[in-house]
C-alpha atoms as a PDB file:
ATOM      1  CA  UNK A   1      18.646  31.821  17.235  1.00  0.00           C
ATOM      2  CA  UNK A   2      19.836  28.208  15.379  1.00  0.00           C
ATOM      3  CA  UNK A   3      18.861  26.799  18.874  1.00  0.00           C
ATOM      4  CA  UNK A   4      15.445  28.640  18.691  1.00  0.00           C
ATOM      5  CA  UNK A   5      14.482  27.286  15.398  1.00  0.00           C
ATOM      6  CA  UNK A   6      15.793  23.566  16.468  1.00  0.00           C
ATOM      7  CA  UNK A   7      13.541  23.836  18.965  1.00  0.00           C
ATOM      8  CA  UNK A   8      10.391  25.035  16.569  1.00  0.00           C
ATOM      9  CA  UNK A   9      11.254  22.558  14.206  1.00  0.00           C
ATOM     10  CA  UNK A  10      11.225  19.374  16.509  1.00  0.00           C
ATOM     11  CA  UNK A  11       7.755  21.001  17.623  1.00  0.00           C
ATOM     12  CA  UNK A  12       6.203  20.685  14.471  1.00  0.00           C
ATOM     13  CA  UNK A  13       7.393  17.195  14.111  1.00  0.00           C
ATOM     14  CA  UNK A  14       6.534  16.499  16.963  1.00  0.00           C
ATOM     15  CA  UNK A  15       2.907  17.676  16.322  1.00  0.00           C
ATOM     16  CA  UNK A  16       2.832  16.095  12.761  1.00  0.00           C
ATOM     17  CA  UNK A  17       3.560  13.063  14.178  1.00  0.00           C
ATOM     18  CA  UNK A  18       0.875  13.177  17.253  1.00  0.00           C
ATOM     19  CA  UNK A  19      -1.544  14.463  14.284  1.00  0.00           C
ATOM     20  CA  UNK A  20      -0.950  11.857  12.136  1.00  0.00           C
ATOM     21  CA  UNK A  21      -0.949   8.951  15.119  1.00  0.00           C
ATOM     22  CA  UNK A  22      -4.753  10.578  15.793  1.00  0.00           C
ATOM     23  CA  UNK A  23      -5.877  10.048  12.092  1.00  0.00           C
ATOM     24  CA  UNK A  24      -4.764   6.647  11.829  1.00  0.00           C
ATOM     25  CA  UNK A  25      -6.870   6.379  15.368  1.00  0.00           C
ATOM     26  CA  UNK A  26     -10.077   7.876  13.321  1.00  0.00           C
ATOM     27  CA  UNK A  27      -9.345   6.156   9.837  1.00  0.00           C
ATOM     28  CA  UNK A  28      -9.089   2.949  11.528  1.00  0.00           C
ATOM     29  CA  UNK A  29     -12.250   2.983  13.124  1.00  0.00           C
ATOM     30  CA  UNK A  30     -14.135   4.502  10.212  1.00  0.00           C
ATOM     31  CA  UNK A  31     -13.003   1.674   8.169  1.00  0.00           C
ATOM     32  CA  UNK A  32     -13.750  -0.818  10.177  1.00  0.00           C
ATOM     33  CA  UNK A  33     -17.171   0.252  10.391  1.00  0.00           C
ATOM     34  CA  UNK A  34     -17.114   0.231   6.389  1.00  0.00           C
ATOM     35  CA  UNK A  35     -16.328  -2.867   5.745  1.00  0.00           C
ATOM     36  CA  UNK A  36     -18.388  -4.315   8.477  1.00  0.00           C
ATOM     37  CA  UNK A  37     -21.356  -2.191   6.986  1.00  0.00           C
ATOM     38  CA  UNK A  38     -20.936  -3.942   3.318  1.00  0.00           C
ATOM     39  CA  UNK A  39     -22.561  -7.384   2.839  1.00  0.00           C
ATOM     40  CA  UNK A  40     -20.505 -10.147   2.620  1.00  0.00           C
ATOM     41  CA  UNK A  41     -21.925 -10.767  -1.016  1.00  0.00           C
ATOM     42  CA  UNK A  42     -21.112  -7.958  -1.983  1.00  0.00           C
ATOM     43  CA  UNK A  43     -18.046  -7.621  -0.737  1.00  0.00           C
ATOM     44  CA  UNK A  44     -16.880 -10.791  -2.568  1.00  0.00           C
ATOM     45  CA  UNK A  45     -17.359  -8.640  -5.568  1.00  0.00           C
ATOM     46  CA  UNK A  46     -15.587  -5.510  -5.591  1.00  0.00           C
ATOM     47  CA  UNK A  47     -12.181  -4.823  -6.528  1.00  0.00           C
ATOM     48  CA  UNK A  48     -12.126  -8.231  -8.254  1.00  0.00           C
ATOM     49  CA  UNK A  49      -9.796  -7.129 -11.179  1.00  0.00           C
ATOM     50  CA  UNK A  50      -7.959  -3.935 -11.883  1.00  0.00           C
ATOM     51  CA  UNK A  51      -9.407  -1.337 -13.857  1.00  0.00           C
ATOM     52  CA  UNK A  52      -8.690  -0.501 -17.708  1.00  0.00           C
ATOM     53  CA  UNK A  53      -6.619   2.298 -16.598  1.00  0.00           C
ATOM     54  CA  UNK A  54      -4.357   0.445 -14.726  1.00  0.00           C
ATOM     55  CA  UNK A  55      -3.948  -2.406 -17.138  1.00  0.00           C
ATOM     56  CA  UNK A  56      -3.180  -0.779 -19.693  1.00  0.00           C
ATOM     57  CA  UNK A  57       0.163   0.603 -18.256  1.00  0.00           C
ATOM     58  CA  UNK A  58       1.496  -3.336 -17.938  1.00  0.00           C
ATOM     59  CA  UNK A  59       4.075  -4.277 -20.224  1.00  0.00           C
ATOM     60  CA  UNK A  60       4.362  -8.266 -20.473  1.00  0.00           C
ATOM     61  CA  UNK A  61       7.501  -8.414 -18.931  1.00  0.00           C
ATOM     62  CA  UNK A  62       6.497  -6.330 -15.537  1.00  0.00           C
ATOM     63  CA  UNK A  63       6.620  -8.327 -11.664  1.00  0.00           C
ATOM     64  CA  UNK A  64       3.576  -7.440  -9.779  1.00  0.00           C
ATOM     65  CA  UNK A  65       4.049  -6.399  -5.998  1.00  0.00           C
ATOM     66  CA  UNK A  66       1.249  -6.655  -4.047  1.00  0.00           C
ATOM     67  CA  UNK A  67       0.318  -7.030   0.165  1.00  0.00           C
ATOM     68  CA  UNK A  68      -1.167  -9.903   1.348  1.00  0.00           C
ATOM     69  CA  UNK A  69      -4.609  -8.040   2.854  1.00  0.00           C
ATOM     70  CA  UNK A  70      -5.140  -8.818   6.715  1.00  0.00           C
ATOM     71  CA  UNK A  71      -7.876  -7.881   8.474  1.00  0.00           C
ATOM     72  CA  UNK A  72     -10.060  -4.505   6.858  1.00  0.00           C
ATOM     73  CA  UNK A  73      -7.364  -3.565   4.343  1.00  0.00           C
ATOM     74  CA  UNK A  74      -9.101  -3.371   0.476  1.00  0.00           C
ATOM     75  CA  UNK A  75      -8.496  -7.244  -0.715  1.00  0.00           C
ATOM     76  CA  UNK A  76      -5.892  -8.225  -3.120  1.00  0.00           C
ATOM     77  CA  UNK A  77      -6.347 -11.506  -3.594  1.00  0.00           C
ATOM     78  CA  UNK A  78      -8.380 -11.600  -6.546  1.00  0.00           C
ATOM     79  CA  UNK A  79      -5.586  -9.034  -8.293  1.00  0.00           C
ATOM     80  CA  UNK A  80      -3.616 -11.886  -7.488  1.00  0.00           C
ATOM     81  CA  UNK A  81      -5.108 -14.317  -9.390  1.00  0.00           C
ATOM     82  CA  UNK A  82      -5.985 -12.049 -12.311  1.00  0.00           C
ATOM     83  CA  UNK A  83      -2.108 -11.137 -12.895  1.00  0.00           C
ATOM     84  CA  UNK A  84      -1.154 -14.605 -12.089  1.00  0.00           C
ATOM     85  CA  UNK A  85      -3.693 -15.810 -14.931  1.00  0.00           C
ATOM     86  CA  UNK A  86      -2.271 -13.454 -17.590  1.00  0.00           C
ATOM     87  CA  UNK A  87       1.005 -14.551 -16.953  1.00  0.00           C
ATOM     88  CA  UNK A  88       2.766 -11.819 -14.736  1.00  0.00           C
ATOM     89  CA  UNK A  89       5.136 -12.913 -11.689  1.00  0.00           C
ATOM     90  CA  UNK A  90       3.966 -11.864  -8.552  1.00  0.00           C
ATOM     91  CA  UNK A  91       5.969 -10.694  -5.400  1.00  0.00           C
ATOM     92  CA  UNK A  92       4.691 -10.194  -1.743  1.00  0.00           C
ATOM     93  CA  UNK A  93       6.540  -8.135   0.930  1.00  0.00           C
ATOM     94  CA  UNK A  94       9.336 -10.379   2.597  1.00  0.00           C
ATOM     95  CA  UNK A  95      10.937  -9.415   5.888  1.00  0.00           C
ATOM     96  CA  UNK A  96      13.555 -11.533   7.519  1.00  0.00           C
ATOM     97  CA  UNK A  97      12.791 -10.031  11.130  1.00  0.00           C
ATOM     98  CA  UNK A  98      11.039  -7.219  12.229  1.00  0.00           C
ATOM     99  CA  UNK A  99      14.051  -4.544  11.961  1.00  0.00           C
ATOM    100  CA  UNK A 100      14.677  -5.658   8.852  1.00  0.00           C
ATOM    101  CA  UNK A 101      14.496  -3.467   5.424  1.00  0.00           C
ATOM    102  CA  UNK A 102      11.189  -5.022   3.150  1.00  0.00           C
ATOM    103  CA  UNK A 103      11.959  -7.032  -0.079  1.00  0.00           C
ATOM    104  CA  UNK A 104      10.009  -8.620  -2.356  1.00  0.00           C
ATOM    105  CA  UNK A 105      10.391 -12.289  -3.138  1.00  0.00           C
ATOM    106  CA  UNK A 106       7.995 -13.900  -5.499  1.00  0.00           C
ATOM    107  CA  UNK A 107       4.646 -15.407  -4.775  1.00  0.00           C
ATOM    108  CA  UNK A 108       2.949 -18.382  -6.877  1.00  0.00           C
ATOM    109  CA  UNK A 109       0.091 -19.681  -5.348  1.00  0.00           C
ATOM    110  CA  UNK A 110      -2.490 -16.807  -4.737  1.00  0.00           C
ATOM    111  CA  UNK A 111      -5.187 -19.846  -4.977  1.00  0.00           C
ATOM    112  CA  UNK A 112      -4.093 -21.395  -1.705  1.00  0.00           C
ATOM    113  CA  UNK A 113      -1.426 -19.645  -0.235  1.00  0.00           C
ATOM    114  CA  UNK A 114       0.869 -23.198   0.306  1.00  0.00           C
ATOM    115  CA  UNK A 115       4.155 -21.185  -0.469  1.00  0.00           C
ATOM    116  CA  UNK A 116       3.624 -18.521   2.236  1.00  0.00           C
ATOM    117  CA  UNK A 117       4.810 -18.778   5.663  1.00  0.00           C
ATOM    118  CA  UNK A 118       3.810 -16.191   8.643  1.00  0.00           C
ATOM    119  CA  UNK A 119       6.741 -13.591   8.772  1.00  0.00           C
ATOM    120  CA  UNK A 120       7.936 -11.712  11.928  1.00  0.00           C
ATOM    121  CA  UNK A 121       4.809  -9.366  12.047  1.00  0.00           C
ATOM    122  CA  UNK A 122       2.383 -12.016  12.062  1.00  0.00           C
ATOM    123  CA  UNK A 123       1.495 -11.839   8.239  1.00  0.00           C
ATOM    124  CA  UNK A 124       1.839 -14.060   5.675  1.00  0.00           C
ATOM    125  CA  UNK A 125       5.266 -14.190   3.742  1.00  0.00           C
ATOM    126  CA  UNK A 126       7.032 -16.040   0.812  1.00  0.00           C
ATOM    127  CA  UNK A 127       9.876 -18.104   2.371  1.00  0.00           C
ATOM    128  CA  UNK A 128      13.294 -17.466   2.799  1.00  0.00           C
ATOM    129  CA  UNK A 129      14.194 -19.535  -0.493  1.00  0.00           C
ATOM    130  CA  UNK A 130      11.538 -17.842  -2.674  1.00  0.00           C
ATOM    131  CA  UNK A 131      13.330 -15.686  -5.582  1.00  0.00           C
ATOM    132  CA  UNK A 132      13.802 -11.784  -4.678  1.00  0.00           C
ATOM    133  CA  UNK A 133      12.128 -10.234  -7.196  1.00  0.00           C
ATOM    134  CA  UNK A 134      12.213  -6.065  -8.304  1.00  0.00           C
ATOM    135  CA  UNK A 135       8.095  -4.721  -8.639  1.00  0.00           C
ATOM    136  CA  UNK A 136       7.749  -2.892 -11.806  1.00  0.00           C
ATOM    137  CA  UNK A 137       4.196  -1.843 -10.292  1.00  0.00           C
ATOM    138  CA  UNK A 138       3.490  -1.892  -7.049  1.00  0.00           C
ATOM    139  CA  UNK A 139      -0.130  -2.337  -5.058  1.00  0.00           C
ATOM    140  CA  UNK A 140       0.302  -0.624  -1.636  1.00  0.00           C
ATOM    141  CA  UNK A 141      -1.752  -0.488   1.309  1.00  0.00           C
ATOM    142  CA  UNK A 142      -2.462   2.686   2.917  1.00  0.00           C
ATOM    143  CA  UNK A 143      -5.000   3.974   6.118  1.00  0.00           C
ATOM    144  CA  UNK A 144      -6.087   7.259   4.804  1.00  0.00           C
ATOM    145  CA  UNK A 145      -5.946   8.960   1.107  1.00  0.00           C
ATOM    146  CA  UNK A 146      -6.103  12.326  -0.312  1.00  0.00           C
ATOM    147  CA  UNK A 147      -7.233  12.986  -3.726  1.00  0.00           C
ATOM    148  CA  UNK A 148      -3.312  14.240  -4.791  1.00  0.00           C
ATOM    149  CA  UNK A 149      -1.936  11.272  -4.007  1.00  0.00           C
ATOM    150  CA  UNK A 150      -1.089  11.621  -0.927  1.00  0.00           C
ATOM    151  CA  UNK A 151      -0.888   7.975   1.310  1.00  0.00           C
ATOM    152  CA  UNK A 152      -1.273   7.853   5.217  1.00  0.00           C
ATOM    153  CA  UNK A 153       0.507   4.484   6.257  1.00  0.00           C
ATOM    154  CA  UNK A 154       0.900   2.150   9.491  1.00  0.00           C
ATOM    155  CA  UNK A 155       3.509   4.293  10.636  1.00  0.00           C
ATOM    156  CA  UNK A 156       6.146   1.994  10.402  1.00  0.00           C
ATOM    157  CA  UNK A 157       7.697   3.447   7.501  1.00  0.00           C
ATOM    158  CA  UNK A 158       8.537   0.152   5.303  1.00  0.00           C
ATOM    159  CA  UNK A 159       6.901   1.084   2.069  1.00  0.00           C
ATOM    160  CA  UNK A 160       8.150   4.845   1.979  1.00  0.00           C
ATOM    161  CA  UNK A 161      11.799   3.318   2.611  1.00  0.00           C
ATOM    162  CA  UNK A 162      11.009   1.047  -0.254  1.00  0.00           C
ATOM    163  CA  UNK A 163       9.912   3.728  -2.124  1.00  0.00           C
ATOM    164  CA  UNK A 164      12.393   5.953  -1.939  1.00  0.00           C
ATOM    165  CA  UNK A 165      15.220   3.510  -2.509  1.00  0.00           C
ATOM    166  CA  UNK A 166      13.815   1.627  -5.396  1.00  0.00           C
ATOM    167  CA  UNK A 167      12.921   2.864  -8.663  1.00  0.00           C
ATOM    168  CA  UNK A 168       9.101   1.363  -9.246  1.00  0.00           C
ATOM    169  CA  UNK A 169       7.440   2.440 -12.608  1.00  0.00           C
ATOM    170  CA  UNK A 170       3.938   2.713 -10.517  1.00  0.00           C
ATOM    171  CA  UNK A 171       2.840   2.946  -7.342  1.00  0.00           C
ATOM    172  CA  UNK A 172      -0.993   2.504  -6.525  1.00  0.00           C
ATOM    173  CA  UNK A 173      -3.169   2.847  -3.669  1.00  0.00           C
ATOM    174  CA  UNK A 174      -5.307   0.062  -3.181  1.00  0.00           C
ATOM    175  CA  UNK A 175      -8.553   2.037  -0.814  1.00  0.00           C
ATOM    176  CA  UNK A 176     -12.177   1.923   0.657  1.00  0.00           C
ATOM    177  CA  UNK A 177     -13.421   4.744  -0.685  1.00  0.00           C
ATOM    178  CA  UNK A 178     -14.304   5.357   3.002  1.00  0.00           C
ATOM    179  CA  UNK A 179     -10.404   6.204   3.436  1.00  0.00           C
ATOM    180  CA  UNK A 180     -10.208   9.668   1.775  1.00  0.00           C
ATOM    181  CA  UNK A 181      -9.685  12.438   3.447  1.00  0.00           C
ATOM    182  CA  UNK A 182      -9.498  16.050   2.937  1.00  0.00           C
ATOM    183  CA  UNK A 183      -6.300  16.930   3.854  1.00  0.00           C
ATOM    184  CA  UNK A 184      -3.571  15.076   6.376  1.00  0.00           C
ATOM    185  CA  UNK A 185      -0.406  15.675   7.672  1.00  0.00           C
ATOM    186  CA  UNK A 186       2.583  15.379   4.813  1.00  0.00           C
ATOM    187  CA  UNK A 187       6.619  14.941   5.737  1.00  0.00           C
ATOM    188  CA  UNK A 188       8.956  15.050   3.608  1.00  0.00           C
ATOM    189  CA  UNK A 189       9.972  11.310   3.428  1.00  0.00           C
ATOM    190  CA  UNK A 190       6.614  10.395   2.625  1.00  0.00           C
ATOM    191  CA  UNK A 191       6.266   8.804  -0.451  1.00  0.00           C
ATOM    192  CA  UNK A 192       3.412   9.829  -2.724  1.00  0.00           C
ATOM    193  CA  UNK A 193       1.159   8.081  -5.016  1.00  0.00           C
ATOM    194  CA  UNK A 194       0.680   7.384  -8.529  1.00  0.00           C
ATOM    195  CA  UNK A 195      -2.679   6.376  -8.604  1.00  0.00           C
ATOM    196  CA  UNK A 196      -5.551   5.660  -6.031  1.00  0.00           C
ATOM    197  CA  UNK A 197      -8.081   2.191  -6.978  1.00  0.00           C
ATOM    198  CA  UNK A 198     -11.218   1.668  -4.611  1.00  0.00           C
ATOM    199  CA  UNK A 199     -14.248  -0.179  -5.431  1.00  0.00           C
ATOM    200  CA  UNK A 200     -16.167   3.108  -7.074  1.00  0.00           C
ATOM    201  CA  UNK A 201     -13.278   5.294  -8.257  1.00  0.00           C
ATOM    202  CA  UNK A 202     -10.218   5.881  -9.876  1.00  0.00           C
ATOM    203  CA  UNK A 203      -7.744   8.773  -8.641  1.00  0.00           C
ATOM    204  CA  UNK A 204      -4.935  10.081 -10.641  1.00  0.00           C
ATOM    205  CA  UNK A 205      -3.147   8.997 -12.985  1.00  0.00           C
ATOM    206  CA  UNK A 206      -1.279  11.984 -11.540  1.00  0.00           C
ATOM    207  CA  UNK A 207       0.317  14.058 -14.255  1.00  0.00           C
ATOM    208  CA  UNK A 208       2.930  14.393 -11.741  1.00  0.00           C
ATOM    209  CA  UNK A 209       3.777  13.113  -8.156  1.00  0.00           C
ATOM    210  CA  UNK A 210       2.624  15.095  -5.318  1.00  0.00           C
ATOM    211  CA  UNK A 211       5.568  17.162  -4.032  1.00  0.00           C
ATOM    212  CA  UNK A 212       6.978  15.304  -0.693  1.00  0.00           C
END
């Protein structure tokens, strides 16, 4: 019998994970098409600075975290440059090789990006000697969204680890709105959401966290 429902068990991980490998497949695609479909113009103009409802949870005090955007992700650089502006310290993902856990060391020039370096996944990093720094509230990237709060990542696991080891007074979705989904796949150490920002809407704040 304990052998039987071993067996059931590693089936349905098994299947979460195949399901959630072909939604990243889908969510991939439909965002590229997204992005590609919005005019450059235009583009340049959305998510330019966080919403009221975000800003007003800052205390003067709080570190930033943010991802530096590659590729289709939902842009960050302009949040960049608006904390930066109103004095908050900023701190990008740092990884000293690819197995290694994610910190956050601090980020100062969101203008021209001369104290970033390209880390062991190909992305721009701060360097080694930049100061570790602790996000109060943290932007995070995400694939897919559902309207609880629920996050769909790479896959890799690094912000869900971070997450769950790390007290963080805010964690928000940063989203195409062409990223939300219905429903998806949801194991238990997957982090949720505080709040969802894409250029149209605002999801959450969640009176409380959707259950893991």
């Amino acid at each position: 019998m304990h052998r039987r429902i071993q067996a059931r068990r590693k089936h349905v991980t098994e299947q979460i994970v195949t399901d959630k490998a072909d939604l990243r497949r889908s969510l991939r695609a439909k965002r590229k098409d997204h992005v590609a479909a919005i005019d450059d113009k235009v583009r340049a103009l959305l998510l330019m600075r966080p919403p009221a409802a975000v800003t007003d949870l800052l205390e003067a005090d709080d570190v930033i975290g943010l991802y530096h955007a590659m590729g289709d992700e939902a842009p960050t650089r302009a949040y960049a440059k608006h904390f930066q502006e109103n004095g908050y310290r900023i701190a990008l993902p740092y990884f000293a090789e690819e197995n290694a856990a994610m910190e956050f060391r601090e980020y100062t020039d969101p203008f021209a990006d001369d104290d970033l370096e390209s880390g062991p996944f190909d992305i721009p990093q701060p360097r080694s000697e930049a100061p570790l720094l602790d996000p109060d509230i943290l932007f995070v990237p995400l694939i897919g969204f559902t309207e609880e709060g629920h996050r769909l990542g790479q896959g890799k696991g690094h912000y869900d680890r971070f997450l769950g080891a790390n007290l963080v007074r805010q964690r928000i979705g940063l989203a195409w709105d062409a990223q939300l989904v219905a429903e998806m796949p949801v194991e238990q150490h997957d982090e949720p959401l505080d709040m969802i920002v894409t250029p149209t809407r605002l999801f959450g704040p969640f009176e409380k966290r959707a259950a893991r």
